[in-house]
Protein backbone atom coordinates (compact mmCIF):
# COMPACT_ATOMS: atom_id res chain seq x y z
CA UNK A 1 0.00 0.00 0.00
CA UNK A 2 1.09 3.73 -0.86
CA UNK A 3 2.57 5.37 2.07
CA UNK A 4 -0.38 7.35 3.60
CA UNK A 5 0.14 10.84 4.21
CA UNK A 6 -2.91 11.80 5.78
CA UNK A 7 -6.30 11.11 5.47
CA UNK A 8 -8.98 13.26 3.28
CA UNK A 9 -11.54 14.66 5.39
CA UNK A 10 -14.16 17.37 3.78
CA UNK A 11 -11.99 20.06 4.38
CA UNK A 12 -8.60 18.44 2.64
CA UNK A 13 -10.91 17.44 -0.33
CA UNK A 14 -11.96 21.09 -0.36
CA UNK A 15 -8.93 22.47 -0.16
CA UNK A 16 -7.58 20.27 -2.92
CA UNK A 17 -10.39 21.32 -5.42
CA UNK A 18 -9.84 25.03 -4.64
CA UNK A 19 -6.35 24.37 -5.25
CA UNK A 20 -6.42 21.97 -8.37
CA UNK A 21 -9.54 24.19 -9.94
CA UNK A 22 -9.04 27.40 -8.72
CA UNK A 23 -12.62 28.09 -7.59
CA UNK A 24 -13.81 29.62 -4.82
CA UNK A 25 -14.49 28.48 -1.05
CA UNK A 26 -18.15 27.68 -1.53
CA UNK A 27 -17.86 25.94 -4.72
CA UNK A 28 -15.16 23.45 -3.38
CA UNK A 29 -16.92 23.15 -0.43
CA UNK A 30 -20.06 21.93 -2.53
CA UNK A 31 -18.40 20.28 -4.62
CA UNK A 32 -16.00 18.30 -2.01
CA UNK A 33 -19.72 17.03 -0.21
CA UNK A 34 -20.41 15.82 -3.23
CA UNK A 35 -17.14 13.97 -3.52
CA UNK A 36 -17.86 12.61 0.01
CA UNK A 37 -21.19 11.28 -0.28
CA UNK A 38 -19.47 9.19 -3.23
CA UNK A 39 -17.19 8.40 -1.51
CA UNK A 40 -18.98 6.83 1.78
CA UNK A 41 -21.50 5.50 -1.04
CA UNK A 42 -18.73 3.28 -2.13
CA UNK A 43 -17.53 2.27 1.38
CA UNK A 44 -20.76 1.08 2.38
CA UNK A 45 -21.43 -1.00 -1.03
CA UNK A 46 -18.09 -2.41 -0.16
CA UNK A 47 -15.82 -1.56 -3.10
CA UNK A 48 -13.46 0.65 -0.80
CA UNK A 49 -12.55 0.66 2.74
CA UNK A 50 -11.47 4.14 2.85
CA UNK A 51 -9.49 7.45 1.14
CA UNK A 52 -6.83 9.16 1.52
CA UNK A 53 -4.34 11.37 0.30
CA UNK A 54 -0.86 10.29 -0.65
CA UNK A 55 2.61 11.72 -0.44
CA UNK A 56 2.01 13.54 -3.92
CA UNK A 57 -1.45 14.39 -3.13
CA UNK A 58 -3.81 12.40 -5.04
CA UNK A 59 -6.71 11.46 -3.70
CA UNK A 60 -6.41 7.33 -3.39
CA UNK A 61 -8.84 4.98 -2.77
CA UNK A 62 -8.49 1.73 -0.36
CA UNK A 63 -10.06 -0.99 -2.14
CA UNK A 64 -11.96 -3.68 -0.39
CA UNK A 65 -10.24 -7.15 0.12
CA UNK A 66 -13.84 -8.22 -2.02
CA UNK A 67 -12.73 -5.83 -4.79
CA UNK A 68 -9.38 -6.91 -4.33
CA UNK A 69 -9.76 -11.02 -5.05
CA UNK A 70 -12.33 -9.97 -7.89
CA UNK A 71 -9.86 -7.63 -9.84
CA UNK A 72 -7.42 -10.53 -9.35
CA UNK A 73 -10.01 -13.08 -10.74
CA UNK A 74 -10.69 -11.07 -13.69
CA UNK A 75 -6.75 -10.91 -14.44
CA UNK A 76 -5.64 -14.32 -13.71
């Protein structure tokens, strides 16, 4: 696993869009919720087990040990 950082909570997600697409604090904000909800969405359907930021900062996902053996199914 990629050496973790730390992890992306709304505000690091926000901060990241403003950064990355130069918008302004309500608009990352918005859009960083939106980001979130996906985000959770896919935890609790079981294709991730959490985010986080790495040492480059990119947003990575953790993917589920589920997602994991099916990915290696698919390429064995």
């Amino acid at each position: 696993m990629a050496s973790v950082s730390q992890s992306a909570s709304l505000s690091n997600i926000a901060a990241y869009l403003k950064h990355t697409h130069a918008c302004d604090e309500q608009t990352a904000l918005k859009e960083a919720r939106e980001v979130m909800q996906n985000l959770v969405s896919m935890r609790q359907k079981g294709f991730i087990t959490g985010w986080y930021f790495d040492e480059r900062g990119h947003l990575e996902l953790l993917p589920s040990d589920e997602i994991l053996k099916r990915i290696g199914e698919d390429h064995g």
